[in-house]
Protein backbone atom coordinates (compact mmCIF):
# COMPACT_ATOMS: atom_id res chain seq x y z
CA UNK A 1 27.15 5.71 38.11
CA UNK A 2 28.40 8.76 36.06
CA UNK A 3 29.48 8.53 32.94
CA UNK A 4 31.89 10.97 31.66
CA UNK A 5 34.47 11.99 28.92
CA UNK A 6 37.62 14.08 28.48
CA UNK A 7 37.58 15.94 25.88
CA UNK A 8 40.82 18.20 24.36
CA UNK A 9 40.20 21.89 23.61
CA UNK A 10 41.54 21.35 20.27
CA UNK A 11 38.38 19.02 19.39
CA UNK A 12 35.91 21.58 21.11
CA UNK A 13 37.31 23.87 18.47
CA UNK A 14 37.15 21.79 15.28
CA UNK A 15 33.71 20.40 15.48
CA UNK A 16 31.87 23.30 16.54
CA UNK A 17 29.79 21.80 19.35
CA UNK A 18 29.60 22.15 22.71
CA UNK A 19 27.10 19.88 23.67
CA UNK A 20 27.60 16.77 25.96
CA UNK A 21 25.19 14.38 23.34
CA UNK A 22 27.83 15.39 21.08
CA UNK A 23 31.02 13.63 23.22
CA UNK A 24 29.04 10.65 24.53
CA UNK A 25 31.72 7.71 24.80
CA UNK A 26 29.49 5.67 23.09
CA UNK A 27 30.03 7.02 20.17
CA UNK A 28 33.97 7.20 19.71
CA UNK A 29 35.48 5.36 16.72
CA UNK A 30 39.15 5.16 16.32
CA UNK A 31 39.98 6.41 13.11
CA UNK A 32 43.50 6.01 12.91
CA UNK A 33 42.97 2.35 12.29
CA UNK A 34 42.32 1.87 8.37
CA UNK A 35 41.61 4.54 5.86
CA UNK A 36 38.68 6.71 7.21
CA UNK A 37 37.67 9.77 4.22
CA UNK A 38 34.83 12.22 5.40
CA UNK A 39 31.64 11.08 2.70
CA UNK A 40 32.20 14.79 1.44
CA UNK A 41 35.01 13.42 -0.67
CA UNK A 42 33.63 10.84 -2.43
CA UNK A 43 30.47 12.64 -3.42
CA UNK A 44 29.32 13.73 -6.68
CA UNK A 45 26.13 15.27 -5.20
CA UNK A 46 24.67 16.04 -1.92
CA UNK A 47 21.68 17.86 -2.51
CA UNK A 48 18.48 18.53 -0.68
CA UNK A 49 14.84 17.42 -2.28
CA UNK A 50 12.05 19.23 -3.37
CA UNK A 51 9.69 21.80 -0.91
CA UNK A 52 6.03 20.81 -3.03
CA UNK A 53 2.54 20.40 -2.31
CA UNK A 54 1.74 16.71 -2.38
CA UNK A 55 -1.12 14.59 -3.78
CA UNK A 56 -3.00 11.49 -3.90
CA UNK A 57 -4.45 12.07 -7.76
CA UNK A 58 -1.39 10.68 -9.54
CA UNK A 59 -1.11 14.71 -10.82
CA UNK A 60 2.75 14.69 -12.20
CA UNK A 61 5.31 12.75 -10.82
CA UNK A 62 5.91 10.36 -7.98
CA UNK A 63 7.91 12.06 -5.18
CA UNK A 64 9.54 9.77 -2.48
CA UNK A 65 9.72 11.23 0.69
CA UNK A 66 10.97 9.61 4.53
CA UNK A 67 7.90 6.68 4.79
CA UNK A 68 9.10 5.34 1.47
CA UNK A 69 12.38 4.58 2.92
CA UNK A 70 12.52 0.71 4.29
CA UNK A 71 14.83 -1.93 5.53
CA UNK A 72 17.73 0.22 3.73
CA UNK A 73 15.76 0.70 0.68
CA UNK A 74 13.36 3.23 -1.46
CA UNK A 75 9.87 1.03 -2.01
CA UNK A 76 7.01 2.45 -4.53
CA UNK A 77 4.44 1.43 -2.28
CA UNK A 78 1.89 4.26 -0.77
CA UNK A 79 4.21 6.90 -3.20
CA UNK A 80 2.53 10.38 -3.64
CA UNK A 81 3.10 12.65 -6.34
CA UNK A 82 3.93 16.22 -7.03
CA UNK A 83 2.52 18.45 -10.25
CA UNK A 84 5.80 20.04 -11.23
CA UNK A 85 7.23 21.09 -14.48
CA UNK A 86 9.98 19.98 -16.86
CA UNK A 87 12.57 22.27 -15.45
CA UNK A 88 11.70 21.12 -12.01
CA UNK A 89 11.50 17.46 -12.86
CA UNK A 90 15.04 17.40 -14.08
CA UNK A 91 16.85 19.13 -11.07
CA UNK A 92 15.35 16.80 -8.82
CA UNK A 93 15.17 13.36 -11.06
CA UNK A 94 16.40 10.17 -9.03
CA UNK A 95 18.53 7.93 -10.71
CA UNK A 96 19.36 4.55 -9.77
CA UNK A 97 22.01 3.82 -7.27
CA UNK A 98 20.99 7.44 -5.67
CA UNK A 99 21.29 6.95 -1.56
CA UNK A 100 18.69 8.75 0.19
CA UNK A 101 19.28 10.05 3.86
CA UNK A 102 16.25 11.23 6.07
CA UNK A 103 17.41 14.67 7.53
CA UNK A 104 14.83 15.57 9.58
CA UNK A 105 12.35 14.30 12.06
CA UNK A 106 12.02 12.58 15.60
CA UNK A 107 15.10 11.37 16.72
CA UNK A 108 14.30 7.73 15.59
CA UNK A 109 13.78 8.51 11.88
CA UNK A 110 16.29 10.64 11.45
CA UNK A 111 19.77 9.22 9.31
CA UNK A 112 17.04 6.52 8.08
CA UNK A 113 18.64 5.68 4.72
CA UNK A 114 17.86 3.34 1.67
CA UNK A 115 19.08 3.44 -2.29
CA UNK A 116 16.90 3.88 -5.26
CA UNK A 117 17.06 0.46 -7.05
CA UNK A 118 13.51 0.99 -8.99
CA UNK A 119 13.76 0.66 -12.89
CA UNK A 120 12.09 2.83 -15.33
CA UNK A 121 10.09 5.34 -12.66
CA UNK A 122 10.56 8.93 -13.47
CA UNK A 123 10.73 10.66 -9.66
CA UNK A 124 12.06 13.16 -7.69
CA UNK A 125 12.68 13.34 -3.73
CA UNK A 126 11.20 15.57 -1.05
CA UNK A 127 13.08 17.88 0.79
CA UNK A 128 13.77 15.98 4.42
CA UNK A 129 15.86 13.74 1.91
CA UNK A 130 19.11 14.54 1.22
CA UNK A 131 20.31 12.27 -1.97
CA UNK A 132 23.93 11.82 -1.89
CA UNK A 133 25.07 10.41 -5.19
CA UNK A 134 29.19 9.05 -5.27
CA UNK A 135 31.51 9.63 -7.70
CA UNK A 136 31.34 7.64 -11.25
CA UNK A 137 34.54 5.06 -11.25
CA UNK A 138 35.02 6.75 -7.43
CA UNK A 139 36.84 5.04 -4.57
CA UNK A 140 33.12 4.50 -2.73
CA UNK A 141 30.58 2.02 -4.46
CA UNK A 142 26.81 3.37 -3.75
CA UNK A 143 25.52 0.15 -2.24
CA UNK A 144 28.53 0.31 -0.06
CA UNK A 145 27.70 3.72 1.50
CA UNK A 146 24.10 2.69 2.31
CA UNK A 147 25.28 -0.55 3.65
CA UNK A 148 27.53 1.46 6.02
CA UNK A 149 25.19 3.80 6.74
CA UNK A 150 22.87 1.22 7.81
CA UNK A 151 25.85 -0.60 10.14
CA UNK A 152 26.33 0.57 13.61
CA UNK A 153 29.75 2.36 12.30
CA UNK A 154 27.18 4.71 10.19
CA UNK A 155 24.57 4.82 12.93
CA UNK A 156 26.99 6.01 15.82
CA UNK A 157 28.00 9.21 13.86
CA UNK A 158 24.82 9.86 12.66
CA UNK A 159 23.37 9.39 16.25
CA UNK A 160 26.87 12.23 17.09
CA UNK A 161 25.69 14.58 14.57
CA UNK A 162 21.94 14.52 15.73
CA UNK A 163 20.94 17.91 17.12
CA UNK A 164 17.82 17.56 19.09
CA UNK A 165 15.13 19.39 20.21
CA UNK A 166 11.84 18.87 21.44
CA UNK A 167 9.46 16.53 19.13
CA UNK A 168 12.27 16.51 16.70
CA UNK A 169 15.67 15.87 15.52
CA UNK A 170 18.17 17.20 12.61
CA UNK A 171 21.58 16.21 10.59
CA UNK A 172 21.90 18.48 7.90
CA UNK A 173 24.00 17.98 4.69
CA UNK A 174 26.79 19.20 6.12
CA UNK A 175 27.31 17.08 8.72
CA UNK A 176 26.23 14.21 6.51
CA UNK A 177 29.52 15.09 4.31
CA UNK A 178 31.65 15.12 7.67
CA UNK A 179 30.31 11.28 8.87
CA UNK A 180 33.51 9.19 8.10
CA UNK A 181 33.34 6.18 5.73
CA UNK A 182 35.84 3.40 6.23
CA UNK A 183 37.68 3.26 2.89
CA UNK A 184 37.62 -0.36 1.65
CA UNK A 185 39.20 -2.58 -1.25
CA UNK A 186 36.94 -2.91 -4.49
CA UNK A 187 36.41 -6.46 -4.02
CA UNK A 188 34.83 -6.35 -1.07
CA UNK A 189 32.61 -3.38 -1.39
CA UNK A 190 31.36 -5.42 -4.69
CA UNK A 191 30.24 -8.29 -1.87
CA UNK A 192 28.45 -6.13 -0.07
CA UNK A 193 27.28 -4.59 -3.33
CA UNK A 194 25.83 -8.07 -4.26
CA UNK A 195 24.40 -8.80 -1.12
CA UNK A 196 22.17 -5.49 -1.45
CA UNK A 197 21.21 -6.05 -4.68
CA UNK A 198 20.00 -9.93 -3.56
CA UNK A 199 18.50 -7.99 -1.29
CA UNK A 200 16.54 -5.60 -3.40
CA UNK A 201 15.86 -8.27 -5.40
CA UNK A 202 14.01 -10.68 -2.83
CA UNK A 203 11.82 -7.69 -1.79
CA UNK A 204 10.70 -7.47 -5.38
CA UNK A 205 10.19 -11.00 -5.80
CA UNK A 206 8.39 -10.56 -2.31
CA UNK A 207 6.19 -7.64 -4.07
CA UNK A 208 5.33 -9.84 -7.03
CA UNK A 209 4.31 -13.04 -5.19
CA UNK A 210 1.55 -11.00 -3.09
CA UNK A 211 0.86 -8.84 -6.75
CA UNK A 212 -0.19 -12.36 -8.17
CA UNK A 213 -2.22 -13.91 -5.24
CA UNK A 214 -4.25 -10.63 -5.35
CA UNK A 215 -5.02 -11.29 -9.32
CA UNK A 216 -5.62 -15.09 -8.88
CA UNK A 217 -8.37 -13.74 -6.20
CA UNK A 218 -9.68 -10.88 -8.91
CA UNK A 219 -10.06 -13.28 -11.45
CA UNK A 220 -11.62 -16.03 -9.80
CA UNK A 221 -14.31 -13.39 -8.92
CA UNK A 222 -14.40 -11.92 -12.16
CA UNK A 223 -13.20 -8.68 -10.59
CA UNK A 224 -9.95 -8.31 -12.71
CA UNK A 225 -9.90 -4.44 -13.88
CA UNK A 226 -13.22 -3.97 -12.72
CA UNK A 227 -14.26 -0.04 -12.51
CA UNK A 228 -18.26 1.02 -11.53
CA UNK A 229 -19.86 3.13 -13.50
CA UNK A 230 -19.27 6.58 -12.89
CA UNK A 231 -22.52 7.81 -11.54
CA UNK A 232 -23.40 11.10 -10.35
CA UNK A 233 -26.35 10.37 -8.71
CA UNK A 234 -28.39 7.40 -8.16
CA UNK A 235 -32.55 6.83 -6.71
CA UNK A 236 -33.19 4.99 -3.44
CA UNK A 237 -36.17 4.00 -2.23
CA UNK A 238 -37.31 5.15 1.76
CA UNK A 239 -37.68 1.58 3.02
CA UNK A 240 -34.13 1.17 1.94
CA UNK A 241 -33.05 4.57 4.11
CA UNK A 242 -35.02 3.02 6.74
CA UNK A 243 -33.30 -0.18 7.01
CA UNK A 244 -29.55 1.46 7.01
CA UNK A 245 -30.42 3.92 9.23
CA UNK A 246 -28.22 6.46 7.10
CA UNK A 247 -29.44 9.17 4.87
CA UNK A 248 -25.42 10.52 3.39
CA UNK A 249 -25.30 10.10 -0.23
CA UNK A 250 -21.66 8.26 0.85
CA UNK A 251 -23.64 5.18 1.98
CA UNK A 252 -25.63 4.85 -1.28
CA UNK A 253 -22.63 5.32 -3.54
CA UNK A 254 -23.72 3.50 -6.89
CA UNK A 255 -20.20 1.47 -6.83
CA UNK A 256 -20.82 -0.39 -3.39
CA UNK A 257 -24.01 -1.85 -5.09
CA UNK A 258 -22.54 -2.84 -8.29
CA UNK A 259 -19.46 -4.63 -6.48
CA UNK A 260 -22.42 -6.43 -4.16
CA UNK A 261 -23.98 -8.01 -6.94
CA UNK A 262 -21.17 -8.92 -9.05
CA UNK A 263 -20.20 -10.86 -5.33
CA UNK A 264 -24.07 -12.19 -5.03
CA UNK A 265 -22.84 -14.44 -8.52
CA UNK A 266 -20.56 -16.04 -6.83
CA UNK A 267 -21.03 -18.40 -3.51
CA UNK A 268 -21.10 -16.13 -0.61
CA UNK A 269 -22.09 -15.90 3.34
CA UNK A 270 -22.31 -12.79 5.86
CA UNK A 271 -19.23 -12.34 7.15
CA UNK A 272 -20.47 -13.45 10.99
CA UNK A 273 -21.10 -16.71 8.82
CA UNK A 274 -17.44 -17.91 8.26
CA UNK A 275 -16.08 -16.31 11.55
CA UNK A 276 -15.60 -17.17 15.15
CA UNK A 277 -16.44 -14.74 17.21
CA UNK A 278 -13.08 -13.12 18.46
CA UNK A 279 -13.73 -10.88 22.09
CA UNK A 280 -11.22 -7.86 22.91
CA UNK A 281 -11.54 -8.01 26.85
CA UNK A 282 -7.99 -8.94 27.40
CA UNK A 283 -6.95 -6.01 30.12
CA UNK A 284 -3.06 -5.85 30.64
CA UNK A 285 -3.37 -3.57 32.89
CA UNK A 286 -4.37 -6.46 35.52
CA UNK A 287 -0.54 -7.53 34.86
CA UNK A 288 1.26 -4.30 35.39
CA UNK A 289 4.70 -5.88 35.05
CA UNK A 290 4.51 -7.73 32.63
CA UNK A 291 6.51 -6.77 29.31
CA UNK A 292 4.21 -6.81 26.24
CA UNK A 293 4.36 -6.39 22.13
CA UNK A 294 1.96 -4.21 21.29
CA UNK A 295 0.90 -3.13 17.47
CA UNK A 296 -0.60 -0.03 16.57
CA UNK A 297 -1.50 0.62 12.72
CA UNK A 298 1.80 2.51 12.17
CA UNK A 299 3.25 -1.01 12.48
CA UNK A 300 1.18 -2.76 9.69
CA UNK A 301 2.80 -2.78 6.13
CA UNK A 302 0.41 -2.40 3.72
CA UNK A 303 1.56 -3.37 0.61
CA UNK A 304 2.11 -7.22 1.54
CA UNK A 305 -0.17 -7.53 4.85
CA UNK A 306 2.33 -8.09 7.44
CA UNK A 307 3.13 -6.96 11.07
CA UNK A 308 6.27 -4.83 10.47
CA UNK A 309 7.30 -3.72 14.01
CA UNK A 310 6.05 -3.48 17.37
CA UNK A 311 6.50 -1.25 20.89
CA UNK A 312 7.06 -2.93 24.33
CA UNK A 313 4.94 -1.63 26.59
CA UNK A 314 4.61 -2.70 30.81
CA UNK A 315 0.78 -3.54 31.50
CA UNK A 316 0.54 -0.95 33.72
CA UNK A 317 1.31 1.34 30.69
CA UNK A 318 -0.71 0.46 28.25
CA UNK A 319 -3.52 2.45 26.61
CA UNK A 320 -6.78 2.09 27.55
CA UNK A 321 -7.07 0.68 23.41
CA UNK A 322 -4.58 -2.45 23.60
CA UNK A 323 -7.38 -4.88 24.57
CA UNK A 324 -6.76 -7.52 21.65
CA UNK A 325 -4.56 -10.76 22.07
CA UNK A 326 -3.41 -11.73 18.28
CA UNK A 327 -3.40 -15.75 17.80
CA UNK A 328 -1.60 -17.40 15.10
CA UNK A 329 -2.92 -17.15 11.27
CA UNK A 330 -5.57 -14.18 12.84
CA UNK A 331 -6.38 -11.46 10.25
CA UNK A 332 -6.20 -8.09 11.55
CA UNK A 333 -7.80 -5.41 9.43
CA UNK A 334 -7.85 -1.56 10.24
CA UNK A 335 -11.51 0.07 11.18
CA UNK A 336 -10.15 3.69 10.55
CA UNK A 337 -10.74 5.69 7.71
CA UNK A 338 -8.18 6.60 5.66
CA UNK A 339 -6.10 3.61 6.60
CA UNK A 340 -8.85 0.37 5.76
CA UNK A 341 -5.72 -1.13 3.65
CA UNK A 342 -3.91 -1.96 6.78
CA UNK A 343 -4.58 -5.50 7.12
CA UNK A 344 -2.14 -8.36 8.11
CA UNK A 345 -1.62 -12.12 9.18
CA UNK A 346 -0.62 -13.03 12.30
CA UNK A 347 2.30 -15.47 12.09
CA UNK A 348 3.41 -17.94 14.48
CA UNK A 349 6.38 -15.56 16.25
CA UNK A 350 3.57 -12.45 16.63
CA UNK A 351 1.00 -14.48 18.84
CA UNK A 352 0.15 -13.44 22.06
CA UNK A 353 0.64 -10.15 20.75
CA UNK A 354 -1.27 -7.14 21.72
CA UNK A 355 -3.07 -5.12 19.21
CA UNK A 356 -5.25 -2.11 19.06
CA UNK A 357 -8.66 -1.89 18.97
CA UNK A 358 -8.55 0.04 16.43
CA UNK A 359 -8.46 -3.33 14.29
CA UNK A 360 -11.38 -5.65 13.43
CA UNK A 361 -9.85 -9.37 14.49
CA UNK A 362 -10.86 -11.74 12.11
CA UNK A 363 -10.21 -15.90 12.55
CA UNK A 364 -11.89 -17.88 10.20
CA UNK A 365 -14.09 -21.26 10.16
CA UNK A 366 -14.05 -21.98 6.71
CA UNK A 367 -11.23 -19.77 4.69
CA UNK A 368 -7.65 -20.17 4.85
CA UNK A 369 -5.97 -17.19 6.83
CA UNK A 370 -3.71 -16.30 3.74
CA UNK A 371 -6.98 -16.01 1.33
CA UNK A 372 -9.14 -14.27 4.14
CA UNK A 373 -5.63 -11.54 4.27
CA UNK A 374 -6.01 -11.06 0.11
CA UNK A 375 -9.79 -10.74 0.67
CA UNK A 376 -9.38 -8.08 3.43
CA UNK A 377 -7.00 -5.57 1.49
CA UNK A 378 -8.68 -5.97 -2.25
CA UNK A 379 -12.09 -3.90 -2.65
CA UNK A 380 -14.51 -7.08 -2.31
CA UNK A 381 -13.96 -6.14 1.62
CA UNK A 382 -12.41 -2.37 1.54
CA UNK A 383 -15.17 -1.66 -0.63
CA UNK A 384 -17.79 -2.51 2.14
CA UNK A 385 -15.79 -1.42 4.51
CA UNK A 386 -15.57 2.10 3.10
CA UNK A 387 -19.44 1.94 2.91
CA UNK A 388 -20.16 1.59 6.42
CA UNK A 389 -17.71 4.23 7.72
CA UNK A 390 -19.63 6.88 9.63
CA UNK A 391 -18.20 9.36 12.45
CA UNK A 392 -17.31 12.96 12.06
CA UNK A 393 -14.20 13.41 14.50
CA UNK A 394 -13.06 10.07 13.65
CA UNK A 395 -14.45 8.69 11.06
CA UNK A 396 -14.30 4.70 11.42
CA UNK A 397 -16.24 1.25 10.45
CA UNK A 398 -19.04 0.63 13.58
CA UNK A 399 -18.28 -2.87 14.97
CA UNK A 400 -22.14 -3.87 14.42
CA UNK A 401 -22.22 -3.05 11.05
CA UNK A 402 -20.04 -5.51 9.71
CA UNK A 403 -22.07 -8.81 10.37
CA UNK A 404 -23.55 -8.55 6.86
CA UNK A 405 -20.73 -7.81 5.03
CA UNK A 406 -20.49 -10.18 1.75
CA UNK A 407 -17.87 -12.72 1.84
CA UNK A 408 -17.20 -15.08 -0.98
CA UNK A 409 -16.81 -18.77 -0.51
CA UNK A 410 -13.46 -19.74 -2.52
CA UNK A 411 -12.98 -23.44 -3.79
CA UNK A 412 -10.52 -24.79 -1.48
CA UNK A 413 -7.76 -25.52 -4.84
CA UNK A 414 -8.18 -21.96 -5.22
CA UNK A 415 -7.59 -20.42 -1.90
CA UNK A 416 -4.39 -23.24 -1.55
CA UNK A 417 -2.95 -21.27 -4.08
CA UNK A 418 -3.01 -17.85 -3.24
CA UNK A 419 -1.89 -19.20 0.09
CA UNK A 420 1.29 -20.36 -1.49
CA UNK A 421 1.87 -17.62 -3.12
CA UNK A 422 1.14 -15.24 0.30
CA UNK A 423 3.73 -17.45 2.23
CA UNK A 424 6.08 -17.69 -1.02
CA UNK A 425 5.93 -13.95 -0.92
CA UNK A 426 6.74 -13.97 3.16
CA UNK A 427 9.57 -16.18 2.82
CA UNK A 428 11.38 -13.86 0.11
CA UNK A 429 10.70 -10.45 2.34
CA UNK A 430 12.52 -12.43 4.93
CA UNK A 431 15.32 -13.83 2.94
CA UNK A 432 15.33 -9.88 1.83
CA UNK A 433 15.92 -8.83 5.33
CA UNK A 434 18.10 -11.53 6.23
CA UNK A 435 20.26 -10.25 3.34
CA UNK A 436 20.58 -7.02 4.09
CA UNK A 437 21.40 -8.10 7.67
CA UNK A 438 24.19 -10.11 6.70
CA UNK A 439 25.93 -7.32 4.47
CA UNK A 440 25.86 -5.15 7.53
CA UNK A 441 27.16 -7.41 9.73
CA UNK A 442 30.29 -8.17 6.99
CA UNK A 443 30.88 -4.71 6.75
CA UNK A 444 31.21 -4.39 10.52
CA UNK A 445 33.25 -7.75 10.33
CA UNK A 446 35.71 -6.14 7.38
CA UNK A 447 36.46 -2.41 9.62
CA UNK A 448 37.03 -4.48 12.50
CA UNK A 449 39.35 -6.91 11.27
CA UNK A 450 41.33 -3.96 9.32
């Protein structure tokens, strides 16, 4: 069936566009109901971020960019920085309540947008953000315009302005300041406003939770702040060559040995000791109708070890790589270089997902699932991990080489405790998003009812 619109010459005229993606029905809103303002007007700033070289070295200041924008918020977590002066610095320095829109990218990131509710960071934005900043004592509160933003009133506009092309998609600050905001009383903007700020809140608390399970694991292993000497070269003997089969000075690093026998104190086991042995056979392929989650390592959060997302996929689509069926409280762990942090739990609602075999699948005999996640992402396992990555192409852990891997044995009072605290800190992430959720859906519920 076709689906069409007409469209008066008058409108052609006023928004500049000709294309049809422009005048989809789908994406009409009446605005004479209620008081509609372009954002435009109730902007102090709209500005564009910083063009600068990125890196990993902590060199100047941390610069946010498109990744750091989540569930309608700016997080700290994986943030690069940028070596810029003074001058610089204070053009492009975020301040709290700033709302950050993602300008630029494929058509599914693009309008992604999240406020800056981070305390005493000193920052600055890259330039496929546009910060738009509202006017002090304005008619528009800042958590309101993310919040709307976020709502399918925002969303529909921002899907209008989208130009697209191929691999990517635009809105530019312009058309940003022409996306119409629904002009509501004070009082309830401030309940949205305190529904975000729960929000923000939870995710912090969420943060924290994990931040303290990691330490309780640290300093039960006496690993708290612990840094290996910094050696610039180090003596190993042939026979030792000859049993790793590896003769690359990354292997014999001096740190991998020191965090071994600090670990060799403690109770420990090979790693093939406290696991069952998990297969990756699973072919969907042999159910090519079938509707399956599948998770890639784009879809792992780092910073608290979770599954954050997922693509459907038919069996007789999937990749030749989704050969692993994820079972409740599994650990999945990334083999790839340059991405070893991503590790998660598998909770109850993710089960009988498919996962890439990309990730080592870990279920364990003998440790709880929550301590084995803190174990995977702190450097008693990325540390050994990062030893036994070899390739060139793709540089990645060997399957085999793992076995031997040093695993300590936790008390059981110990690893019940960081398990609290890893489901404590689930629980608040999800109250976090439930939050958010039900601001968007009030300010839906508050234009409709106008």
């Amino acid at each position: 069936m076709i689906t069409y619109s007409i469209i008066q010459k008058s409108q052609l005229e006023g928004a500049h566009r000709l294309d049809a993606e422009y005048y989809q029905p789908e994406y009409f809103i009446d605005f004479t109901k209620g008081n509609w303002r372009p954002i435009g007007e109730v902007l102090e700033l709209c500005q564009y971020g910083l063009s600068q070289a990125m890196n990993d070295e902590r060199k100047g200041y941390p610069i946010f960019k498109m990744d750091n924008i989540e569930y309608g918020f700016l997080f700290d977590d994986d943030v690069r920085f940028a070596d810029i002066s003074e001058l610089i610095f204070n053009q492009f320095k975020i301040k709290k309540d700033d709302v950050f829109f993602n300008r630029v990218n494929s058509e599914e990131f693009v309008g992604r947008t999240g406020i800056y509710k981070l305390d005493n960071l000193k920052s600055v934005f890259a330039s496929y953000l546009i910060r738009a900043r509202v006017k002090s004592g304005g008619e528009i509160l800042a958590d309101y315009l993310n919040i709307f933003l976020n709502s399918s009133y925002g969303l529909r506009q921002i899907r209008k302005y989208t130009r697209r092309a191929v691999n990517q998609a635009n809105v530019n600050a312009e058309e940003l300041k022409q996306i119409k905001i629904a002009v509501l009383p004070k009082t309830e903007q401030e309940k949205i406003a305190e529904l975000s700020n729960k929000s923000s809140q939870e995710f912090q608390n969420s943060k924290s939770l994990y931040f303290q399970a990691e330490n309780l694991l640290l300093e039960e292993l006496g690993l708290k702040n612990f840094e290996a000497e910094n050696k610039l070269w180090s003596v190993i003997e042939l026979s030792e060559v000859k049993k790793a089969n590896r003769i690359d000075a990354e292997y014999f690093q001096p740190k991998y040995e020191e965090l071994e026998s600090k670990i060799k104190k403690y109770e420990h086991k090979p790693l093939e000791g406290v696991l069952e042995n998990v297969s990756a056979k699973f072919d969907p392929i042999k159910q090519p109708d079938k509707n399956f989650k599948y998770v890639e390592l784009s879809n792992i959060n780092a910073s608290i070890g979770i599954i954050d997302g997922f693509s459907e996929i038919l069996g007789k689509e999937a990749p030749n790589r989704a050969r692993r069926v994820l079972k409740e409280n599994d650990v999945i762990a990334s083999s790839v270089q340059g991405s070893l942090e991503k590790a998660s739990l598998v909770h109850e609602n993710q089960k009988d997902f498919l996962a890439s075999t990309g990730f080592f699948q870990f279920r364990s005999k003998e440790i709880l699932p929550e301590a084995l996640l803190i174990l995977a992402k702190s450097i008693v396992f990325q540390w050994q991990l990062e030893k036994r990555c070899a390739g060139t192409i793709l540089t990645a852990v060997p399957k085999e080489s793992i076995n031997d891997i040093l695993i300590p044995i936790l008390p059981k009072p110990i690893q019940e405790k960081i398990a609290d605290l890893v489901q404590k800190s689930h629980e608040s992430r999800e109250e976090a998003k439930a939050l958010l959720e039900e601001a968007k859906r009030k300010v839906e519920e508050m234009i409709e009812n106008k």
